[in-house]
C-alpha atoms as a PDB file:
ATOM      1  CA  UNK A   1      88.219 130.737 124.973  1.00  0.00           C
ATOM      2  CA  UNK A   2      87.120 133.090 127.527  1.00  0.00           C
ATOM      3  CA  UNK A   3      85.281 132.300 131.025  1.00  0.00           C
ATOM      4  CA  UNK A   4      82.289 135.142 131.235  1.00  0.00           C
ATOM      5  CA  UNK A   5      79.925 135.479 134.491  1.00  0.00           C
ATOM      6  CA  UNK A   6      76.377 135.461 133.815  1.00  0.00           C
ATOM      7  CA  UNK A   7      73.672 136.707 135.804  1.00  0.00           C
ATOM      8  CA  UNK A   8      70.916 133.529 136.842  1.00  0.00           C
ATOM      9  CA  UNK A   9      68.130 133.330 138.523  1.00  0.00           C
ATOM     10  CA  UNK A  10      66.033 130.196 139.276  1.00  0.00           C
ATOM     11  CA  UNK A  11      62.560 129.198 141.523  1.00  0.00           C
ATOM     12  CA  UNK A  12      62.184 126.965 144.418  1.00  0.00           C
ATOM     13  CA  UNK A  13      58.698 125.637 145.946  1.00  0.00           C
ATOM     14  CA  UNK A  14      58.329 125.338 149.388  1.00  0.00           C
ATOM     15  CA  UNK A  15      55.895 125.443 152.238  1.00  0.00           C
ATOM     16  CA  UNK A  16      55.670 128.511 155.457  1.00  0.00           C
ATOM     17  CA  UNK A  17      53.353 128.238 158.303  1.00  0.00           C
ATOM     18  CA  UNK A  18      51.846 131.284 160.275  1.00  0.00           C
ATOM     19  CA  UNK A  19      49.267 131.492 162.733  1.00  0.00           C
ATOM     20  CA  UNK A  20      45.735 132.991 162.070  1.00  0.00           C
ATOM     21  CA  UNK A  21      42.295 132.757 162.187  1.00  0.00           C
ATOM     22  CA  UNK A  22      41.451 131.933 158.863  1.00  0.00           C
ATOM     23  CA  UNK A  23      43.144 131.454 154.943  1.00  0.00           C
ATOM     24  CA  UNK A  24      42.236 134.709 154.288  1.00  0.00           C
ATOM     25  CA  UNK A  25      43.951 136.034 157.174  1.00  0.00           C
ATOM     26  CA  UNK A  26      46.503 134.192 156.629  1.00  0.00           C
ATOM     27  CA  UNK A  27      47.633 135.176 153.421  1.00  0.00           C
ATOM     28  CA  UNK A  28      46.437 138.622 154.305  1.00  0.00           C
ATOM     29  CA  UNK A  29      49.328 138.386 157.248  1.00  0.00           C
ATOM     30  CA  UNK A  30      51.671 137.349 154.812  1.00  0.00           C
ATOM     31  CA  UNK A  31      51.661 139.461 152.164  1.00  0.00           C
ATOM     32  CA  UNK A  32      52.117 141.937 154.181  1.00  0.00           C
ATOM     33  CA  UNK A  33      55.084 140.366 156.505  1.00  0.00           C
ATOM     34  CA  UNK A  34      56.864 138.218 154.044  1.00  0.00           C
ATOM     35  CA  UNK A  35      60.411 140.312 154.267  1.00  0.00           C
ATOM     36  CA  UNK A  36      60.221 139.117 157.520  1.00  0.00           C
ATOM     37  CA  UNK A  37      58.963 135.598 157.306  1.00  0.00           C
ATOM     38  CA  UNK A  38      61.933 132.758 157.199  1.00  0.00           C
ATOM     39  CA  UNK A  39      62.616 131.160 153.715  1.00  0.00           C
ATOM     40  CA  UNK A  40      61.738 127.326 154.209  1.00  0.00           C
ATOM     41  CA  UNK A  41      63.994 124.890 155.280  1.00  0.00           C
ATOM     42  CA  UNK A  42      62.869 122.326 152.564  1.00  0.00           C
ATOM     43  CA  UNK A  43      62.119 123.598 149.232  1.00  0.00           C
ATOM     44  CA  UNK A  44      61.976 122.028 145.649  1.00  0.00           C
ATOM     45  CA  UNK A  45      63.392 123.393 142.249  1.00  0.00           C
ATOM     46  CA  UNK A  46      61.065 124.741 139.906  1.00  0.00           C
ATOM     47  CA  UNK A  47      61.578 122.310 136.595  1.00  0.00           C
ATOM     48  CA  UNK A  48      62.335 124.832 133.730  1.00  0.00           C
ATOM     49  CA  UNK A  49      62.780 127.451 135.466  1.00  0.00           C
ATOM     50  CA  UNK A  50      66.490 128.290 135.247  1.00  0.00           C
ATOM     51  CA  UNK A  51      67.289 131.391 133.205  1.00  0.00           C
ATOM     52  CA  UNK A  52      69.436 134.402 132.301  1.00  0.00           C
ATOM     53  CA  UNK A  53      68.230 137.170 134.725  1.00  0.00           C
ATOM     54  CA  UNK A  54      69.256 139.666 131.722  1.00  0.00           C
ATOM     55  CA  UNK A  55      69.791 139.200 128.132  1.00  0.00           C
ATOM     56  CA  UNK A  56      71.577 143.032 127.684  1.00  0.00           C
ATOM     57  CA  UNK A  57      75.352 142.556 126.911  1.00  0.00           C
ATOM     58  CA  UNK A  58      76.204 146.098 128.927  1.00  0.00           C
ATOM     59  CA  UNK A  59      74.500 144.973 131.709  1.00  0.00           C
ATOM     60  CA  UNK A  60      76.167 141.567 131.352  1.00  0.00           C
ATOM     61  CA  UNK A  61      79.633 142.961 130.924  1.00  0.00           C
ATOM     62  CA  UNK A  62      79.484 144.686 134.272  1.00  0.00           C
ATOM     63  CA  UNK A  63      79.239 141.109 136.297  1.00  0.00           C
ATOM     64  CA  UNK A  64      82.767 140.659 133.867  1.00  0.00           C
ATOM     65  CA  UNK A  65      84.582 144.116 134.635  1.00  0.00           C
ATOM     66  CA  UNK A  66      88.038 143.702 136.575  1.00  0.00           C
ATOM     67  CA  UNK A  67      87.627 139.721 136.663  1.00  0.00           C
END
């Protein structure tokens, strides 16, 4: 039996709080700073939403190459 490494991915739900006017400014300022907006502090998992990030064996064997 081997051990192989598989690429995941999963979501999380949380909650981020910026200053503006309005909603709409708000998730105007937002989309267009969220690379520099903190992840929250609290989040929650995403039920069913744990997966294989890719499904291609080549792509899959490089995560295994030299382990």
């Amino acid at each position: 039996m081997n051990t192989i490494t598989l690429p995941v991915t999963w979501e999380v739900c949380g909650f981020v709080k910026v200053e503006a006017q309005d909603i709409e400014s708000a998730v105007e300022y937002f989309n267009k700073n969220s690379d520099h907006i903190p992840l929250p502090s609290k989040s929650d998992y995403v039920d069913s939403s744990f997966a294989l990030t890719d499904k291609d064996s080549g792509f899959i064997e490089l995560y295994n190459k030299g382990e």
